[in-house]
Protein backbone atom coordinates (compact mmCIF):
# COMPACT_ATOMS: atom_id res chain seq x y z
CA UNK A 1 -25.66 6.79 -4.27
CA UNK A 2 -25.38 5.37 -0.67
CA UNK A 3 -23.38 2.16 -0.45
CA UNK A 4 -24.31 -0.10 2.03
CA UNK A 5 -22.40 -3.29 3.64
CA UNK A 6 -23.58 -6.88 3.08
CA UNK A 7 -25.52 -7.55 6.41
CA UNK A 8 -25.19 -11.10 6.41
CA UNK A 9 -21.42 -10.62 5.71
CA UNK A 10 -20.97 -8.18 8.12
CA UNK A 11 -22.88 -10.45 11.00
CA UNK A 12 -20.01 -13.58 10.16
CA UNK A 13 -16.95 -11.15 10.21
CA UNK A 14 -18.16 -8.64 13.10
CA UNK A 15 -20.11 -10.27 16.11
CA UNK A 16 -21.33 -6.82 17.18
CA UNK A 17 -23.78 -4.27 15.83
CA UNK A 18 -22.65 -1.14 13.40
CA UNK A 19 -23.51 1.32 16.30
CA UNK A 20 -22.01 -1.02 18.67
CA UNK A 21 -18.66 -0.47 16.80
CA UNK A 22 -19.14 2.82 16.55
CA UNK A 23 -19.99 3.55 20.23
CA UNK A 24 -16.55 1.41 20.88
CA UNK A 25 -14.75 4.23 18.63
CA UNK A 26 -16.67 7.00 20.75
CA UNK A 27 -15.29 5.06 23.94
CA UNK A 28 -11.72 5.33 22.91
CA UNK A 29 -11.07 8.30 20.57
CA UNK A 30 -12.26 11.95 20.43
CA UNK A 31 -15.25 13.19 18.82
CA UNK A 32 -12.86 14.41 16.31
CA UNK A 33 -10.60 10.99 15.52
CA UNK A 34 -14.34 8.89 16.08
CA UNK A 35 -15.35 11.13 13.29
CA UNK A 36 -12.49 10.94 10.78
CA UNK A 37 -12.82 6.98 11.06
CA UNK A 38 -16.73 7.30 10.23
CA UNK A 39 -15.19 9.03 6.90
CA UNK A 40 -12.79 6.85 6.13
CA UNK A 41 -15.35 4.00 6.30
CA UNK A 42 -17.66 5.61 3.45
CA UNK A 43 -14.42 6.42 1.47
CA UNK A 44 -12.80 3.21 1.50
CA UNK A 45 -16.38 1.49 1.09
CA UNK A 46 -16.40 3.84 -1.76
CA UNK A 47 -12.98 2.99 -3.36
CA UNK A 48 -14.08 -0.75 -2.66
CA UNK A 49 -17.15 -0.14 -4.78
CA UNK A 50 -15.31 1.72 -7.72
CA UNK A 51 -12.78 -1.43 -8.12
CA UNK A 52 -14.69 -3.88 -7.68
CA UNK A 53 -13.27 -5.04 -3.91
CA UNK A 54 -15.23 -6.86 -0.67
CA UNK A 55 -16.96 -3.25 0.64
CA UNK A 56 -17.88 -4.89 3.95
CA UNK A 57 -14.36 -5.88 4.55
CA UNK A 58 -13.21 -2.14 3.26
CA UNK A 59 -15.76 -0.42 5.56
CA UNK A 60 -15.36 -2.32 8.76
CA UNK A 61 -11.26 -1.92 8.05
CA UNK A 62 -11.94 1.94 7.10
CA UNK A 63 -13.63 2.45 10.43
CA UNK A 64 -11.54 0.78 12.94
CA UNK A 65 -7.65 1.89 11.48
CA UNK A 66 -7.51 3.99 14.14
CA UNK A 67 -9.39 2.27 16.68
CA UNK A 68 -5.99 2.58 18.64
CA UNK A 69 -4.81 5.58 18.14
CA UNK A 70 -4.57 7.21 20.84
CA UNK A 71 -3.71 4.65 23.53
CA UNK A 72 -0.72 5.34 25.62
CA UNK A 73 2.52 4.27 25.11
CA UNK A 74 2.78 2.17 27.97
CA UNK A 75 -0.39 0.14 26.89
CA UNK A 76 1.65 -0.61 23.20
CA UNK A 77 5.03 -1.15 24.53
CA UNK A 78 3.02 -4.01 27.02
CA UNK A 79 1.23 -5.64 23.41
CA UNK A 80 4.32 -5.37 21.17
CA UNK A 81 6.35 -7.65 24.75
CA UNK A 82 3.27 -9.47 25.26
CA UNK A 83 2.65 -10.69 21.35
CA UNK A 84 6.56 -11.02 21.06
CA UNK A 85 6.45 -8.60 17.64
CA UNK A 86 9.58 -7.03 16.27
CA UNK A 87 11.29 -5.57 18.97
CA UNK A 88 12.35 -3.16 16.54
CA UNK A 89 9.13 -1.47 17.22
CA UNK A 90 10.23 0.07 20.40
CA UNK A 91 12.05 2.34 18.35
CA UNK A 92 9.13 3.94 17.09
CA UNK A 93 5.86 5.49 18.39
CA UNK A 94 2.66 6.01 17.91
CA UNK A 95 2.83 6.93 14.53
CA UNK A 96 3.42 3.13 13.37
CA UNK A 97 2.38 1.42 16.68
CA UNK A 98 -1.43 2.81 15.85
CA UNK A 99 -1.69 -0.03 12.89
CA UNK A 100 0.78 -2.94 13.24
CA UNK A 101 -0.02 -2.81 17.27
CA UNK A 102 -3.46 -1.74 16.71
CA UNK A 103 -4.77 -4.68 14.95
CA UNK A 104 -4.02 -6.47 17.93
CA UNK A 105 -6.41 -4.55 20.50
CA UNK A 106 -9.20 -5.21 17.91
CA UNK A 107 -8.40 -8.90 17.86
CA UNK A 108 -8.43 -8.74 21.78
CA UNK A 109 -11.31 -6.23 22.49
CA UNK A 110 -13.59 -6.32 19.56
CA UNK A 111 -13.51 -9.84 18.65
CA UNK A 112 -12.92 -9.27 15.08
CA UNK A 113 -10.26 -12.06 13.74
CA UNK A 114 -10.86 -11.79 10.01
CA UNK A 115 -7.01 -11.47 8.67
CA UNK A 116 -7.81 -9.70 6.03
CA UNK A 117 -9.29 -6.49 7.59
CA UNK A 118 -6.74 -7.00 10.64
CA UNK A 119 -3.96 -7.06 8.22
CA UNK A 120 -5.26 -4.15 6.39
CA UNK A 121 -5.35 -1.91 9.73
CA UNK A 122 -2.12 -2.91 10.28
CA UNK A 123 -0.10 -2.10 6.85
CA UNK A 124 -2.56 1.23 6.46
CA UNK A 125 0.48 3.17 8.38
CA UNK A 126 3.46 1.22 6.65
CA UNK A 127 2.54 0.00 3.87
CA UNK A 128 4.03 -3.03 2.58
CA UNK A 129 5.68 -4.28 -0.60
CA UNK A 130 2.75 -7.29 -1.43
CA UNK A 131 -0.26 -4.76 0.06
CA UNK A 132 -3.56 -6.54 -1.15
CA UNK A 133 -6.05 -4.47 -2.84
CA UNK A 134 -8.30 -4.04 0.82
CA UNK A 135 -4.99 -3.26 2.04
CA UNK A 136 -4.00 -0.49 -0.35
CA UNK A 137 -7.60 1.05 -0.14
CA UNK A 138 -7.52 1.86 3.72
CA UNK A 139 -4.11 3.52 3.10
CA UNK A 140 -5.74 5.39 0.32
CA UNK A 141 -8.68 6.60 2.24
CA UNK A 142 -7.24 7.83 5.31
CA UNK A 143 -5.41 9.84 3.32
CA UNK A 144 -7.80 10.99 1.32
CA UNK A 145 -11.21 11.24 2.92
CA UNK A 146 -12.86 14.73 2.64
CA UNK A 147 -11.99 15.83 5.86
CA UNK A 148 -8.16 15.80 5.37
CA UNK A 149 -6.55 19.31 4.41
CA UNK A 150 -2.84 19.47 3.59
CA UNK A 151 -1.14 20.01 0.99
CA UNK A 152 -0.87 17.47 -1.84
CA UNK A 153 -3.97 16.12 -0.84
CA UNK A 154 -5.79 16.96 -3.86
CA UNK A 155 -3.46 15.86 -5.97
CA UNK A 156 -3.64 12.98 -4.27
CA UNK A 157 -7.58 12.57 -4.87
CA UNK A 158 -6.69 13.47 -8.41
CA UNK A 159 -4.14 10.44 -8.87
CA UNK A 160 -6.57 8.26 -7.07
CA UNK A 161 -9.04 9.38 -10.49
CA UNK A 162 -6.37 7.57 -12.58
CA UNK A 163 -6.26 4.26 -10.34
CA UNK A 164 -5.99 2.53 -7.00
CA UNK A 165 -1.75 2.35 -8.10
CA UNK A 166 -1.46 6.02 -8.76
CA UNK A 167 -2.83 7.27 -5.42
CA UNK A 168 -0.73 4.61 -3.39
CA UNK A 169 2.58 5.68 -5.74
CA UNK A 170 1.70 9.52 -4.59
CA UNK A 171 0.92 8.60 -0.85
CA UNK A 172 4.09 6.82 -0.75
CA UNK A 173 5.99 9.51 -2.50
CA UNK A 174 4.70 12.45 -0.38
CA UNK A 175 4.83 10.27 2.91
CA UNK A 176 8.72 9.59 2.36
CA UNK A 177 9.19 12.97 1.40
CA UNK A 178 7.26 14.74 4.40
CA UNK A 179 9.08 12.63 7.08
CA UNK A 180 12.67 13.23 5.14
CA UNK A 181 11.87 17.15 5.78
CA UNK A 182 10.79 16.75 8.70
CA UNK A 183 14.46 14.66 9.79
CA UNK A 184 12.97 11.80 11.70
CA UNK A 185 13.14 8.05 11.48
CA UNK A 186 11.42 6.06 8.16
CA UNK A 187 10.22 2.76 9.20
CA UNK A 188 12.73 0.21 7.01
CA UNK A 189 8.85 -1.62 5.23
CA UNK A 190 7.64 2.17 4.01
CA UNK A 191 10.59 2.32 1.96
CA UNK A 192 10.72 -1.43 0.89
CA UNK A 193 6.54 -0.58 0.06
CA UNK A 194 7.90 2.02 -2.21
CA UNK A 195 10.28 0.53 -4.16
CA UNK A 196 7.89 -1.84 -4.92
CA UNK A 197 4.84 -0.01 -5.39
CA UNK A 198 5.99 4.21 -5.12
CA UNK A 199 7.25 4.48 -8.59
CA UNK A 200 4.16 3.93 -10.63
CA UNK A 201 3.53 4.36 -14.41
CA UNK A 202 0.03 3.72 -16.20
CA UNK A 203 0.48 1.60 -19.16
């Protein structure tokens, strides 16, 4: 079954075509990252469909979370001075600059202002202890759209069978654990997201 978005909805949040969005994507990412967002658009509009969520607002956030990503890092350190964010930022990269910075170049370029799919780009690389349901379905999606091979990834898709909770709880688990192994830095809201929402139990 194809799931579609709601064109008059998508006209009042998005004042530019589908294709124009996508061409925008083509303009600024690889064929490759252009065509990982095009899959995490039907996946999240997919998710959005199972639970009952806005699919508009869950495809047009599913295809621009990384409308930023690969921007230098003079370009976010200039957006995170110029939009006076959390300085604390600096101290990261592109890794978490890619959402909570990225929502801003959307704002700016695309003329998309809806805070609810801004917000959504933002948090999909953080998380965040009060993550909305949009929110927590872009996080799930990128991680789980059928082009990503790693693993734990099915066992991620297999927890997201259960519920929308149980695939954030494993992406949070896994995430924590990955960048522990790996020895670098852990953004101070990815662990506040999972003591909130990482250790998950269904009733």
């Amino acid at each position: 079954m194809s799931i579609e978005y709601d064109p008059l909805e998508f006209k009042k949040l998005v004042p530019h075509t589908r294709e124009e969005l996508v061409a925008a994507l083509h303009e600024h990412l690889s064929d490759q990252r252009a065509a990982h967002c095009l899959r995490v658009e039907q996946q999240a509009m997919a998710i959005a469909y199972e639970v009952g969520a806005d699919v508009t607002k869950a495809g047009i956030a599913g295809l621009l979370h990384d409308y930023a990503k690969e921007r230098s890092n003079a370009e976010f350190v200039a957006l995170i001075k110029q939009e006076h964010l959390d300085p604390d930022l600096l101290n990261y990269g592109n890794a978490i600059w890619h959402g909570v910075v990225g929502r801003y170049f959307i704002e700016q370029e695309l003329h998309i202002y809806d805070e609810a799919i801004l917000q959504a780009v933002a948090r999909h690389t953080v998380g965040d202890p009060e993550m909305t349901t949009l929110d927590k379905i872009i996080f799930v999606a990128d991680f789980v759209e059928p082009g990503r091979d790693f693993p734990g990834v099915n066992e991620a898709r297999a927890a997201l069978k259960i519920s929308l909770a149980a695939a954030v709880a494993y992406e949070l688990q896994h995430t924590i654990l990955y960048l522990v192994e790996k020895q670098v830095k852990i953004f101070p809201r990815t662990f506040e997201t999972y003591n909130v929402l990482g250790i998950h139990k269904e009733d």
